[in-house]
N, C-alpha and C. Protein backbone atom coordinates (compact mmCIF):
# COMPACT_ATOMS: atom_id res chain seq x y z
N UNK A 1 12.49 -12.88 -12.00
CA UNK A 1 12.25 -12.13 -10.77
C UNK A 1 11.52 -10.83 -11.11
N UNK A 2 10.45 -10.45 -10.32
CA UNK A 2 9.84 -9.28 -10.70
C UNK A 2 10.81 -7.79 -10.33
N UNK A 3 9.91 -6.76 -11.07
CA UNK A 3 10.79 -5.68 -10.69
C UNK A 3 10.08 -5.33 -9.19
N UNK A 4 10.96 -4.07 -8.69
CA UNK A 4 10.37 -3.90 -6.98
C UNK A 4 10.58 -2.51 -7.24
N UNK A 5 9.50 -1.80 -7.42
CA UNK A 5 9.56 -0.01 -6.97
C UNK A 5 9.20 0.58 -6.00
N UNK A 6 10.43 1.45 -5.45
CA UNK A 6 10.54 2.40 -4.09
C UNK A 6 10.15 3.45 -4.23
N UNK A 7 8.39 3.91 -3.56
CA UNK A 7 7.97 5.13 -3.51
C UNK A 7 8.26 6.35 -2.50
N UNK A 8 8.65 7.15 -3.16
CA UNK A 8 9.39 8.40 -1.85
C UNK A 8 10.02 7.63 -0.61
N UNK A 9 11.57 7.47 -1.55
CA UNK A 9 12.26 7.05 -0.28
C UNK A 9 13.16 7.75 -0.10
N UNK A 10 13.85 7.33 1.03
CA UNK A 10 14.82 8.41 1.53
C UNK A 10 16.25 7.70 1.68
N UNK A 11 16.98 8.28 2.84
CA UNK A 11 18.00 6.88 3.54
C UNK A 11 17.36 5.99 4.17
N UNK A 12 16.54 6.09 4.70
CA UNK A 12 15.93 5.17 6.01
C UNK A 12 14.54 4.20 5.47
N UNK A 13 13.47 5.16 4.80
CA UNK A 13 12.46 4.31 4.93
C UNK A 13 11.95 4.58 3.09
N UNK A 14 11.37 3.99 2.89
CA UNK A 14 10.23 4.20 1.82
C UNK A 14 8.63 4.17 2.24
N UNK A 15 8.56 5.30 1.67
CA UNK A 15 6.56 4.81 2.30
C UNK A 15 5.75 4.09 1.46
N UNK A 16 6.33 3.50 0.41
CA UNK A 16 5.93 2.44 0.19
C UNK A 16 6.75 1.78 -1.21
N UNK A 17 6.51 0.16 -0.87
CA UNK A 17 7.16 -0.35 -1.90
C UNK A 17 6.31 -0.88 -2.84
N UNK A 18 6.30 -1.47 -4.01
CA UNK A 18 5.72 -2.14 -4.83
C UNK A 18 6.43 -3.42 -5.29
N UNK A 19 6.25 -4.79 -4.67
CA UNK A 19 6.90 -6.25 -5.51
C UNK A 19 5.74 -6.94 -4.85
N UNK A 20 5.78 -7.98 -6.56
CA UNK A 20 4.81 -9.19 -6.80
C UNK A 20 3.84 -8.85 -6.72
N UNK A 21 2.98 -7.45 -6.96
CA UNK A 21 1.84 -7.55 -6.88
C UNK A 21 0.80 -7.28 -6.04
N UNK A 22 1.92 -6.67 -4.65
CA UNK A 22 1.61 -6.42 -3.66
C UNK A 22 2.25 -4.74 -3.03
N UNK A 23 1.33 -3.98 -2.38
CA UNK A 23 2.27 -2.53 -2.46
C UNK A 23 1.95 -2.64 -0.47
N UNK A 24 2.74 -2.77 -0.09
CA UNK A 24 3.28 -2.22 1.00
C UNK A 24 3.68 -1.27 1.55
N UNK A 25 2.65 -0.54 2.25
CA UNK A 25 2.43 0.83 3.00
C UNK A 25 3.32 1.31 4.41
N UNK A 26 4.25 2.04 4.30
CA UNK A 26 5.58 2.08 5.58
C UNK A 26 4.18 2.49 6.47
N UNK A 27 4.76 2.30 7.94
CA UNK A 27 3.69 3.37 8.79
C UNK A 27 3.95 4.27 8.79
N UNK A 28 2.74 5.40 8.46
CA UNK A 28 2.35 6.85 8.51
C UNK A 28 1.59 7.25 9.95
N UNK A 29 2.02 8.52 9.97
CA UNK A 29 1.59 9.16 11.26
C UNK A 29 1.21 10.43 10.57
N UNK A 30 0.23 11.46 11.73
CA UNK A 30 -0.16 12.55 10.69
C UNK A 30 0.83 13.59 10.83
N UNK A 31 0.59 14.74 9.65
CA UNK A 31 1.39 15.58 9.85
C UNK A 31 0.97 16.56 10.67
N UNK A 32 -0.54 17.08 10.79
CA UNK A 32 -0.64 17.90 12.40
C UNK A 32 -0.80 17.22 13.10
N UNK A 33 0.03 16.86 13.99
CA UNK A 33 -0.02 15.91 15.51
C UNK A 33 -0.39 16.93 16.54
N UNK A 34 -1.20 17.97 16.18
CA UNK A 34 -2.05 18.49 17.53
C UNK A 34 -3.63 18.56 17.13
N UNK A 35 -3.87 17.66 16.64
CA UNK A 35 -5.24 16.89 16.57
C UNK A 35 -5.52 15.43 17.33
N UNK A 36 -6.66 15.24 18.08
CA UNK A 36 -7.10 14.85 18.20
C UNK A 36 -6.80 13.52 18.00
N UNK A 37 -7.16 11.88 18.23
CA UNK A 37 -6.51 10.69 17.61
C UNK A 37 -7.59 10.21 16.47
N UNK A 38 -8.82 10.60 16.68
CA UNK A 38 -9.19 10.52 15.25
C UNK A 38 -9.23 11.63 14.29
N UNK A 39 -8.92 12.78 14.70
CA UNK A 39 -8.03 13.47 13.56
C UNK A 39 -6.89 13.15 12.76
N UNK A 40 -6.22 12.55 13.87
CA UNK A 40 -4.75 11.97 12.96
C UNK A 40 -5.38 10.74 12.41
N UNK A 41 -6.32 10.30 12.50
CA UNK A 41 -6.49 8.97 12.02
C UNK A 41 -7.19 9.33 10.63
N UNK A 42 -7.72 9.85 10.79
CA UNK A 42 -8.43 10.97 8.94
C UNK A 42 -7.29 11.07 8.20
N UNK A 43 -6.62 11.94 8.71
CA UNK A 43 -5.15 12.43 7.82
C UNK A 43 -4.42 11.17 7.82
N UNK A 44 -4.28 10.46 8.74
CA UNK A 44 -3.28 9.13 8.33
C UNK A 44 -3.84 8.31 6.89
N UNK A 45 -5.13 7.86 7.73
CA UNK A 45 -5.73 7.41 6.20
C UNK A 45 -6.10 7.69 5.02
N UNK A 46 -6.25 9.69 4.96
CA UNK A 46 -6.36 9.71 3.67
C UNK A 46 -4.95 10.08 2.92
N UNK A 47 -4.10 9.61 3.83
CA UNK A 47 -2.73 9.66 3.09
C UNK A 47 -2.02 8.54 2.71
N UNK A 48 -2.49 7.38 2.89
CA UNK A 48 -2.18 6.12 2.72
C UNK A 48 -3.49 5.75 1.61
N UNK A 49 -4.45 6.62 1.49
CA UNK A 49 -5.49 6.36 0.22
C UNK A 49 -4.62 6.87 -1.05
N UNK A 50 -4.15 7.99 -0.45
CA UNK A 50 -3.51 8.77 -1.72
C UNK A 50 -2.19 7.69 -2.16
N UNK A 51 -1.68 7.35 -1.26
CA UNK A 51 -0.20 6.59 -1.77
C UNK A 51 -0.76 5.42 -2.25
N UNK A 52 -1.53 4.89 -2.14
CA UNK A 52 -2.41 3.07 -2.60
C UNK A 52 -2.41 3.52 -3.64
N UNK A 53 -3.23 5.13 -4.30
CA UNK A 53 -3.66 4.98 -5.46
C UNK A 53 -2.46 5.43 -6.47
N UNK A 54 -1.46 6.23 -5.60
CA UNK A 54 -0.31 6.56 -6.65
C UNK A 54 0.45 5.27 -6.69
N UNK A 55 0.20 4.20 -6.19
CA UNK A 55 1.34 2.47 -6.58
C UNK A 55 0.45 2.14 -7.44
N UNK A 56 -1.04 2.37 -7.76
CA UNK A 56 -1.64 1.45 -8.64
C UNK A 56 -2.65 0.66 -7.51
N UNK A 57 -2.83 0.55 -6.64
CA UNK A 57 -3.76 0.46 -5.60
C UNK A 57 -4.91 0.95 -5.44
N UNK A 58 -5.84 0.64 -4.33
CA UNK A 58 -6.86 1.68 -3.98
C UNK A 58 -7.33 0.84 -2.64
N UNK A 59 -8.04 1.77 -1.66
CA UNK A 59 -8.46 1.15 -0.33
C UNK A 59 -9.39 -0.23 -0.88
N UNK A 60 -10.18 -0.24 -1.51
CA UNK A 60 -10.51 -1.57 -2.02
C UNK A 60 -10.02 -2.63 -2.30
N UNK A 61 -8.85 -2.28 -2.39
CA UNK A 61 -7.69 -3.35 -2.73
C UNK A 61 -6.62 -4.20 -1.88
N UNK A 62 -6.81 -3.37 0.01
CA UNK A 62 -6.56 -3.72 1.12
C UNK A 62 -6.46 -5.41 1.43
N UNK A 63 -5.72 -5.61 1.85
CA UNK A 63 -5.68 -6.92 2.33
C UNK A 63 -5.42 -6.97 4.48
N UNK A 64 -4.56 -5.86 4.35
CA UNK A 64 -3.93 -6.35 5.69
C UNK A 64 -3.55 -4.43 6.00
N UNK A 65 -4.67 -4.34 7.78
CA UNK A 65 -4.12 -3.05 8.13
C UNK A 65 -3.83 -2.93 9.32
N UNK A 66 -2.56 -2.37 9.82
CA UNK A 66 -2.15 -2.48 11.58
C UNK A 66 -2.35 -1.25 11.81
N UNK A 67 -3.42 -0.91 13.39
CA UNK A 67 -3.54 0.53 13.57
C UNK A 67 -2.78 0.11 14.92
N UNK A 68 -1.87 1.33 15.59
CA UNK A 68 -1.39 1.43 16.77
C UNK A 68 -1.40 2.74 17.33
N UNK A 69 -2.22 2.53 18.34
CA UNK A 69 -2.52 3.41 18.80
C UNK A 69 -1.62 3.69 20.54
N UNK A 70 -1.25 5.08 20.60
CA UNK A 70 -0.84 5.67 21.57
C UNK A 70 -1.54 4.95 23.24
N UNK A 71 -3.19 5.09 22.80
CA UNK A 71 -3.72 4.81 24.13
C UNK A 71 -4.99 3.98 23.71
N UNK A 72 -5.17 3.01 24.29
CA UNK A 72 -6.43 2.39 24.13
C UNK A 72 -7.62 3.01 24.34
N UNK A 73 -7.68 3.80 25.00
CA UNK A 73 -8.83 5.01 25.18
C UNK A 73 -9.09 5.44 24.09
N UNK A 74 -8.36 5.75 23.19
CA UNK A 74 -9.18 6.14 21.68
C UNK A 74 -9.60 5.14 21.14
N UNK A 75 -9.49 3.82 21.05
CA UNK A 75 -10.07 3.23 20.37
C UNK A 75 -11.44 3.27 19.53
N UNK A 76 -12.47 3.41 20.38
CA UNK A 76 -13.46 4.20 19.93
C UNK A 76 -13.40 4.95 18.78
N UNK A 77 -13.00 6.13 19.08
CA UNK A 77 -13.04 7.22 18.42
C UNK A 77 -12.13 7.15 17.05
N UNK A 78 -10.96 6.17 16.61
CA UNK A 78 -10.37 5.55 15.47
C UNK A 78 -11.37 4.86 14.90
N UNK A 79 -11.98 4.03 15.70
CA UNK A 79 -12.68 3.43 14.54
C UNK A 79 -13.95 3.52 14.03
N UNK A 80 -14.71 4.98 14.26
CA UNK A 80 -15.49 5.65 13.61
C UNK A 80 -14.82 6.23 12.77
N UNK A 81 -13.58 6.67 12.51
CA UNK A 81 -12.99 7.58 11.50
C UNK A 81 -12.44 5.90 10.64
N UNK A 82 -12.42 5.31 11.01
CA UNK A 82 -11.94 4.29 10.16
C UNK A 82 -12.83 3.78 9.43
N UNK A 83 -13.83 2.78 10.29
CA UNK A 83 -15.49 2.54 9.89
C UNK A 83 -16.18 3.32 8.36
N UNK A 84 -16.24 4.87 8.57
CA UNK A 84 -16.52 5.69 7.76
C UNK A 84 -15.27 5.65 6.32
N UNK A 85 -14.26 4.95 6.12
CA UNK A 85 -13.57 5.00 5.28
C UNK A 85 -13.19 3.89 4.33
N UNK A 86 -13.06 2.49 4.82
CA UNK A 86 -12.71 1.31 4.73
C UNK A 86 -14.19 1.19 4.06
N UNK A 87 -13.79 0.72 2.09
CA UNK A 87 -14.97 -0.03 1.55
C UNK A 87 -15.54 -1.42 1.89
N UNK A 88 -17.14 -0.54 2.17
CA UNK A 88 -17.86 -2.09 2.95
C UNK A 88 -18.23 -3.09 2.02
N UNK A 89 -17.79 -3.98 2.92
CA UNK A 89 -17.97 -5.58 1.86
C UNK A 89 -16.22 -5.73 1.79
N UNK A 90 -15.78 -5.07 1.64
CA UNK A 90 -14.09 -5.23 1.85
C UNK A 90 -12.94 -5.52 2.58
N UNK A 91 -13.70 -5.30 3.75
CA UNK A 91 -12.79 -5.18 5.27
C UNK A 91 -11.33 -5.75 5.00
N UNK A 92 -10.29 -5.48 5.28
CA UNK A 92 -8.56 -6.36 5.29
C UNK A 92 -9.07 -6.75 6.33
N UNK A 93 -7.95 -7.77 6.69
CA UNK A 93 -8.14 -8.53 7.85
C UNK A 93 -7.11 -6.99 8.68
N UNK A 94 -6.87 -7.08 10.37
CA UNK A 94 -6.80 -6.00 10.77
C UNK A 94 -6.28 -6.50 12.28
N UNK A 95 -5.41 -5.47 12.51
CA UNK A 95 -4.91 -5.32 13.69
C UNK A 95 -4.97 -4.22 14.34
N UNK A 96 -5.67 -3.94 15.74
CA UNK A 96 -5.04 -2.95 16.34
C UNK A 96 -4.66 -2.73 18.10
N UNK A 97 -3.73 -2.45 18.53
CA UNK A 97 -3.27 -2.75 19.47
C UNK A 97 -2.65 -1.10 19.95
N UNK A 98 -2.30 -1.01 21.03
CA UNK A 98 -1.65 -0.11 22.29
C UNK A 98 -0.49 -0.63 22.05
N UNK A 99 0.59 0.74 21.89
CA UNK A 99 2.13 0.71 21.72
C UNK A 99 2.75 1.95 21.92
N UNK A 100 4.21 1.89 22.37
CA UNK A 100 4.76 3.16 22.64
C UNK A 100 4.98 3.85 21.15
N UNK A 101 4.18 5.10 20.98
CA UNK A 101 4.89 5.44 19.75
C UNK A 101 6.23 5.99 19.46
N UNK A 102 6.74 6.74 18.77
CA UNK A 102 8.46 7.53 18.92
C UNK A 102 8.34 8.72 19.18
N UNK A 103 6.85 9.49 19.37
CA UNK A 103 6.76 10.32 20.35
C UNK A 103 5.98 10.78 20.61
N UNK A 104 5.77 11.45 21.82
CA UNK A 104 4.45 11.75 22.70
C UNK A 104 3.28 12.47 21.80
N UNK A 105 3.65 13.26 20.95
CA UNK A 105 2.29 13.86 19.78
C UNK A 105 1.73 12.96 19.02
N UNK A 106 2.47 11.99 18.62
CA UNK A 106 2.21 10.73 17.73
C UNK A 106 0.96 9.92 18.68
N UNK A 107 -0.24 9.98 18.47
CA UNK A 107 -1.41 9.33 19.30
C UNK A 107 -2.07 8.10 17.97
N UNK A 108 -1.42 8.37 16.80
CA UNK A 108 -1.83 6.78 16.14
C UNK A 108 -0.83 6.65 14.44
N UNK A 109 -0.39 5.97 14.69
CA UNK A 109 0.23 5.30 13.33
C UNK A 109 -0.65 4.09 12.89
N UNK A 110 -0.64 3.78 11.44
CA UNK A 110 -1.59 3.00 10.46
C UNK A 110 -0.44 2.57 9.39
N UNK A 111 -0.41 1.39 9.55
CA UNK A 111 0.53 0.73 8.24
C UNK A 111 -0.40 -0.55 7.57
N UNK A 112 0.07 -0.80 5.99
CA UNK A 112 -1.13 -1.60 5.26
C UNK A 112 -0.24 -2.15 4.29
N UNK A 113 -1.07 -3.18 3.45
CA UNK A 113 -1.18 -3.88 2.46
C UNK A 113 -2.02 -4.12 1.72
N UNK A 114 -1.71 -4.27 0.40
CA UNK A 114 -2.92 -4.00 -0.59
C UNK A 114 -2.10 -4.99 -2.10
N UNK A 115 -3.45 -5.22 -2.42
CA UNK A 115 -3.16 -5.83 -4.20
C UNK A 115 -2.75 -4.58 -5.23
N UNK A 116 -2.53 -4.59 -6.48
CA UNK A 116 -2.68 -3.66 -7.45
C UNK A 116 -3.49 -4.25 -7.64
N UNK A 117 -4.41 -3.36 -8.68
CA UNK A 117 -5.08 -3.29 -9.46
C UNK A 117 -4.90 -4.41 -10.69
């Protein structure tokens, strides 16, 4: 059985795990939530770049990414901040959909999957 490592966890969540080969990204939301939804979508993602690469990861290495967004009205505007980030020729396969978030400042959470290296 392989080993399984828990990155910055707490009681509740880990933001990310590492088993088989695969690192699994908790959903992140940003930490100034009085930006904009592709502001939080910058900071979401370059904080889930940073955690890919501290498991041994990297956005290149993406397989699978769920964006949920507060309001479908941003859509747009996520995925120019996304577009501009995600290595081309790489794309994960991808989800994104309209959902209640856990609270009203929260306008987009981003959770992923990725290979190591």
């Amino acid at each position: 059985m392989s080993d399984i490592t828990y990155i910055d966890t707490n009681h509740r969540r880990s933001r990310a795990v590492v088993a088989g080969g695969t690192v699994y990204v908790a959903g992140h939301t940003a930490q100034d939530r009085t930006r904009d939804a592709a502001g939080q979508a910058k900071d979401i993602l370059a904080a889930i770049e940073a955690l890919l690469e501290q498991a041994g990861s990297g956005k290149d290495r993406l397989l699978n990414v769920t964006i949920m967004l507060a309001c479908m009205d941003d859509f747009n505007a996520v995925n120019e901040v996304y577009d501009k980030w995600i290595v081309e020729g790489k794309a994960p396969a991808r989800c994104c959909s309209e959902v209640k978030l856990a609270f009203p400042d929260i306008l987009v959470e981003v959770t992923a999957i990725a290979q190591l290296r």
